[in-house]
N, C-alpha and C. Protein backbone atom coordinates (compact mmCIF):
# COMPACT_ATOMS: atom_id res chain seq x y z
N UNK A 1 0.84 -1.19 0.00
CA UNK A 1 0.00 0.00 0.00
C UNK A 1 0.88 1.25 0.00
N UNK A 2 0.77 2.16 -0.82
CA UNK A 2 1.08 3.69 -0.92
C UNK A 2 0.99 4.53 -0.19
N UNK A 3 2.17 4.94 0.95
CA UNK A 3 1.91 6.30 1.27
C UNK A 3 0.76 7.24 1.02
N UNK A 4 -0.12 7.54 2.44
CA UNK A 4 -0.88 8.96 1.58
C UNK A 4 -0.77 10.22 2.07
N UNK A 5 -0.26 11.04 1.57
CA UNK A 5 0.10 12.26 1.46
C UNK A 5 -0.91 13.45 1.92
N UNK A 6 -1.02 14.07 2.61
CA UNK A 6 -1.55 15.36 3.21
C UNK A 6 -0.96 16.58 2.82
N UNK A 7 -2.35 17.74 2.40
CA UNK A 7 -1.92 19.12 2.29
C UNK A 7 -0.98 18.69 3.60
N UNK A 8 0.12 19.72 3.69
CA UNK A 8 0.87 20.05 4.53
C UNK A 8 0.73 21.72 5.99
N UNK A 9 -0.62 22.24 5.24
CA UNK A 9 -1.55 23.20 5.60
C UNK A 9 -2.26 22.65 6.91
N UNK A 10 -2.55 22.72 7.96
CA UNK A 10 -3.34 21.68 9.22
C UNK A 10 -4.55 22.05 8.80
N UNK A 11 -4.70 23.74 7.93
CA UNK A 11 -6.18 23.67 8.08
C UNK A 11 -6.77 23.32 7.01
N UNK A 12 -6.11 22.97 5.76
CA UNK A 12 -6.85 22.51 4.68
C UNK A 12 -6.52 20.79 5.02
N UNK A 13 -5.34 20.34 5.54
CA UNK A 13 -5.24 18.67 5.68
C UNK A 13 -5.77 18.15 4.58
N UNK A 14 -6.66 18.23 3.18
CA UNK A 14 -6.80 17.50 2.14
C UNK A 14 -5.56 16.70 2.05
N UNK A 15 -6.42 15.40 1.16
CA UNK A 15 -5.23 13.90 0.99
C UNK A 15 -5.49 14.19 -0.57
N UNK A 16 -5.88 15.26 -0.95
CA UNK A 16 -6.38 15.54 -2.88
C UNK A 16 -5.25 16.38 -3.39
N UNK A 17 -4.00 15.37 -3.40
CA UNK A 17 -2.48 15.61 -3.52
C UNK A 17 -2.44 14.96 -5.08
N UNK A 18 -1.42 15.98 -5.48
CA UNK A 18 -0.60 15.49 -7.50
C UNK A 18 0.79 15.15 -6.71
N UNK A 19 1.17 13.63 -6.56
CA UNK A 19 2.43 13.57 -6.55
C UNK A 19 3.26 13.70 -7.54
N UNK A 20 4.82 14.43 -7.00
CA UNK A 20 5.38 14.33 -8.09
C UNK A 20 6.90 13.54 -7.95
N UNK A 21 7.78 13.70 -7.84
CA UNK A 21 9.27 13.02 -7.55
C UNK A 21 9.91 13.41 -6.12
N UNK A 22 9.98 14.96 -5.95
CA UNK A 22 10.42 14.96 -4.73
C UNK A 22 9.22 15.72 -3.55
N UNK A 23 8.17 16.10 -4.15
CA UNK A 23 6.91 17.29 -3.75
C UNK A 23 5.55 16.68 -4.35
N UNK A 24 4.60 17.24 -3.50
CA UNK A 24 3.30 17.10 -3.55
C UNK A 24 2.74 18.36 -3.78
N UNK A 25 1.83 18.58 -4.25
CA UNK A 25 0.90 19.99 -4.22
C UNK A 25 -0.49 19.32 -4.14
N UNK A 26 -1.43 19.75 -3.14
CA UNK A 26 -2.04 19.90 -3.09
C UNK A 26 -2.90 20.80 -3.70
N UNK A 27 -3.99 19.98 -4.30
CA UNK A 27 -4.83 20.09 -5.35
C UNK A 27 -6.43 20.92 -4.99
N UNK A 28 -6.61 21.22 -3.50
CA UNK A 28 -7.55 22.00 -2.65
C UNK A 28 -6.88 23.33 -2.93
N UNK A 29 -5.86 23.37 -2.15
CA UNK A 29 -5.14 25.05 -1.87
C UNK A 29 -4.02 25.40 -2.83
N UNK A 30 -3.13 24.63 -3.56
CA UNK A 30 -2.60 25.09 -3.96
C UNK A 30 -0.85 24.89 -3.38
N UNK A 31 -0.66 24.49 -2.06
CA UNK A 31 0.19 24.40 -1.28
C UNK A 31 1.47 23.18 -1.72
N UNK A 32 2.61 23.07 -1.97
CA UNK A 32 3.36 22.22 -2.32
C UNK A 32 4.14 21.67 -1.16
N UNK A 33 4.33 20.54 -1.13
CA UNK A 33 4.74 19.97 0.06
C UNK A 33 6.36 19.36 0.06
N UNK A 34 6.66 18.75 0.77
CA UNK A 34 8.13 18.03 0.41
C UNK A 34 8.05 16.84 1.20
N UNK A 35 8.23 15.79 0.10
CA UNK A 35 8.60 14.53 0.39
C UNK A 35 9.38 13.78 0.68
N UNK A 36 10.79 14.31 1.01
CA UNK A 36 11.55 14.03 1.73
C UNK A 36 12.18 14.62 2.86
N UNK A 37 11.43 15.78 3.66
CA UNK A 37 12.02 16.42 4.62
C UNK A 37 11.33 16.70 5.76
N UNK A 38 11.58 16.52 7.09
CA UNK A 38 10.32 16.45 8.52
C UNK A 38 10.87 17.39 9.15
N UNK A 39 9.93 18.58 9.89
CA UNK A 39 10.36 19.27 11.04
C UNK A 39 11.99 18.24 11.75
N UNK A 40 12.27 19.12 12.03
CA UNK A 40 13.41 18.54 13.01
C UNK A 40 13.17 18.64 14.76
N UNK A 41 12.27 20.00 14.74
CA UNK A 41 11.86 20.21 16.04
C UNK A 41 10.33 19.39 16.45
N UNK A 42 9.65 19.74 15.89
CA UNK A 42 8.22 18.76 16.20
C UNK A 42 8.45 17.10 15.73
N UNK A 43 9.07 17.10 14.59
CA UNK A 43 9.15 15.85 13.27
C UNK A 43 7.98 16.02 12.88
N UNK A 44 7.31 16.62 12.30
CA UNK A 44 6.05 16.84 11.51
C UNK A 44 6.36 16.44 10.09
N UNK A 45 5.72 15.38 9.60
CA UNK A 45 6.24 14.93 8.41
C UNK A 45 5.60 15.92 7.49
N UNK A 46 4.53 16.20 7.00
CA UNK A 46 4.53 17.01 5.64
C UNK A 46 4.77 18.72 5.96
N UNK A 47 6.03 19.55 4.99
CA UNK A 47 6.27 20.49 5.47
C UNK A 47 6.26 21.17 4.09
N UNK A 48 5.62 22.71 4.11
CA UNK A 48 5.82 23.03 2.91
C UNK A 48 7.03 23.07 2.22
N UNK A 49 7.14 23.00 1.15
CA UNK A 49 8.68 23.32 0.27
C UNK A 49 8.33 24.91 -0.48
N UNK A 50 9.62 25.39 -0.47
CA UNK A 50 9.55 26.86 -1.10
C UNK A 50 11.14 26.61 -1.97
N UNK A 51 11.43 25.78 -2.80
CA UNK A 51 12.77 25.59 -3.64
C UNK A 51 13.93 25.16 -2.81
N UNK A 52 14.50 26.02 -1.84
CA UNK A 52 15.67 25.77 -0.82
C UNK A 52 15.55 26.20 0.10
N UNK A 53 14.27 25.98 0.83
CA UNK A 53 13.76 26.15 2.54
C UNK A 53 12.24 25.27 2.68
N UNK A 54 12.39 24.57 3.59
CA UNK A 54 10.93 24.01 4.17
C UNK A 54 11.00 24.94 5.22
N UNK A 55 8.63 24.90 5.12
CA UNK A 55 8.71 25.52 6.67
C UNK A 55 7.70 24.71 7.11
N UNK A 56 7.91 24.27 8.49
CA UNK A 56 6.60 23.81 9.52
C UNK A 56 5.65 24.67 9.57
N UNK A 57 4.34 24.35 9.25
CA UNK A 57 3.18 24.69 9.31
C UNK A 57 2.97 25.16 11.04
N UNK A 58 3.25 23.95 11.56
CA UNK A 58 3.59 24.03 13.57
C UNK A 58 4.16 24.95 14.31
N UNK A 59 5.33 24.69 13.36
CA UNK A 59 6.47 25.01 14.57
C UNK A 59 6.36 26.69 14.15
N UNK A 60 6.35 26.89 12.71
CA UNK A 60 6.53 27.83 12.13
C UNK A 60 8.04 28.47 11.58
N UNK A 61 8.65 27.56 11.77
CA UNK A 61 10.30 27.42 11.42
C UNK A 61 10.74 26.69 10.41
N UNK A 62 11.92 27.63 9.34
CA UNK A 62 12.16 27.20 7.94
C UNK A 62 13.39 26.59 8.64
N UNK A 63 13.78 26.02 7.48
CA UNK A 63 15.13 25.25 7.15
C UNK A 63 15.85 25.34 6.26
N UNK A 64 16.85 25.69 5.73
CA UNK A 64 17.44 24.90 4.55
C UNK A 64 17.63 23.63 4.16
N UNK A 65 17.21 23.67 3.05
CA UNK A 65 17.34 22.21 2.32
C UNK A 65 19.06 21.36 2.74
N UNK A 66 19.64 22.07 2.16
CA UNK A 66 20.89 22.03 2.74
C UNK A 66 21.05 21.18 3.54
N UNK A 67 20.69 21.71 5.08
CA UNK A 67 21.54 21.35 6.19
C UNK A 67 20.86 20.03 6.54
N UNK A 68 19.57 19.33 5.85
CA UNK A 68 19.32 18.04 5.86
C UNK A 68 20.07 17.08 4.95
N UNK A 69 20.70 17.66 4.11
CA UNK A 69 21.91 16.64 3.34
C UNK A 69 23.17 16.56 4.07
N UNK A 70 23.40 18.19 4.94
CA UNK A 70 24.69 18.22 5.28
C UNK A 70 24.87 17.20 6.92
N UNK A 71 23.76 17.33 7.41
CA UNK A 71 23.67 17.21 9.06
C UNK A 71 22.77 15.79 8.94
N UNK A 72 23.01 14.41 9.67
CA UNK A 72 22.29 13.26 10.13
C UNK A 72 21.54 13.52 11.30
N UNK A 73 22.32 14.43 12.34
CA UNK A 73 21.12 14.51 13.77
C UNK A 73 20.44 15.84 13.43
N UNK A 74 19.14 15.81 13.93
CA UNK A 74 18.09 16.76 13.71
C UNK A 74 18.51 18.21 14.74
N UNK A 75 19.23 17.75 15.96
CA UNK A 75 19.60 18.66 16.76
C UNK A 75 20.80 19.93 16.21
N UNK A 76 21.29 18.94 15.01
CA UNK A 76 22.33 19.81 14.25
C UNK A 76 21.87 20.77 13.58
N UNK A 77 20.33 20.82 13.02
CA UNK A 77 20.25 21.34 11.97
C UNK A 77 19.56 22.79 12.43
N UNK A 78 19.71 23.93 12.03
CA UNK A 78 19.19 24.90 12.99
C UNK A 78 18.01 26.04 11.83
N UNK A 79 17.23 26.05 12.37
CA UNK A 79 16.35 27.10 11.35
C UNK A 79 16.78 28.03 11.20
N UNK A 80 16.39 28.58 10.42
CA UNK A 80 16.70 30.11 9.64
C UNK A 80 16.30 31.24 10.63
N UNK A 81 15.80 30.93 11.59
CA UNK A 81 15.21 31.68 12.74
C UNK A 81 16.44 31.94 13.58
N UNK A 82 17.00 30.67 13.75
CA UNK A 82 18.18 30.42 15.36
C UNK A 82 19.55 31.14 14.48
N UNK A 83 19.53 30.91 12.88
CA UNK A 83 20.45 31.47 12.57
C UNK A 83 20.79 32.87 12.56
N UNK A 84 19.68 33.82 12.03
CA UNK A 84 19.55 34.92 12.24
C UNK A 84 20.01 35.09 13.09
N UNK A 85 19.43 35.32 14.29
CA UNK A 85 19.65 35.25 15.88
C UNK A 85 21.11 35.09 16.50
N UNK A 86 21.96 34.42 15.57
CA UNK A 86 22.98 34.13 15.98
C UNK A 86 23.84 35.05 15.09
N UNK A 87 23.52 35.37 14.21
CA UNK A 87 23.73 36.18 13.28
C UNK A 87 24.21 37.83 13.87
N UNK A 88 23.25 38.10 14.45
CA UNK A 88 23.00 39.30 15.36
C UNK A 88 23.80 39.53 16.16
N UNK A 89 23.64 38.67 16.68
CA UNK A 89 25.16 38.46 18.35
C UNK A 89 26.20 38.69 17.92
N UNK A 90 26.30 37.66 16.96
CA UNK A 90 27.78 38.18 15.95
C UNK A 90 27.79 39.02 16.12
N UNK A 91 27.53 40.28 14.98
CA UNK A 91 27.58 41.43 14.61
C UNK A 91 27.65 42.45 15.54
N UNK A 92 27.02 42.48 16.60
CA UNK A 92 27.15 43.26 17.59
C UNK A 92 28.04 43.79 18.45
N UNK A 93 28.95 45.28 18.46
CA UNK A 93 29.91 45.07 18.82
C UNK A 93 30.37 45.16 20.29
């Protein structure tokens, strides 16, 4: 039996998904999903895709695509949020 796929949206949740190779779009809203990448913080499996960032619908935190090829533990991988943030501190003199 086949995987079934969910908008990645909580509030549309439709399973009225066009799979494709690495993404889903949902066929209700419009929303494209990614099929190979889970929250790292919740593990929420369907997360939108935007080309080279997922974001949790949940958590509300992107990622780079990236740092799930680069990094095996989830604790490694840090959102675009924590980076900023760290970003800042840097800079600050």
């Amino acid at each position: 039996m086949s995987e079934e796929y969910r908008c990645p949206d909580p509030e549309c949740n439709s399973t009225n998904v066009k799979i494709e190779k690495e993404t889903f779009r949902c066929l209700e809203c419009g929303i494209i999903g990614s099929k190979t990448h889970h929250c790292p913080r919740c593990k929420r499996k369907y997360l939108m895709d935007f080309d080279t960032i997922v974001e949790c619908p949940i958590c509300r935190l992107e990622f780079e695509k990236a740092d799930f090829e680069i990094f095996s533990d989830d604790d490694d991988i840090l959102s675009l949020q924590k980076k900023q943030e760290i970003n800042k501190v840097l800079r600050e003199p």
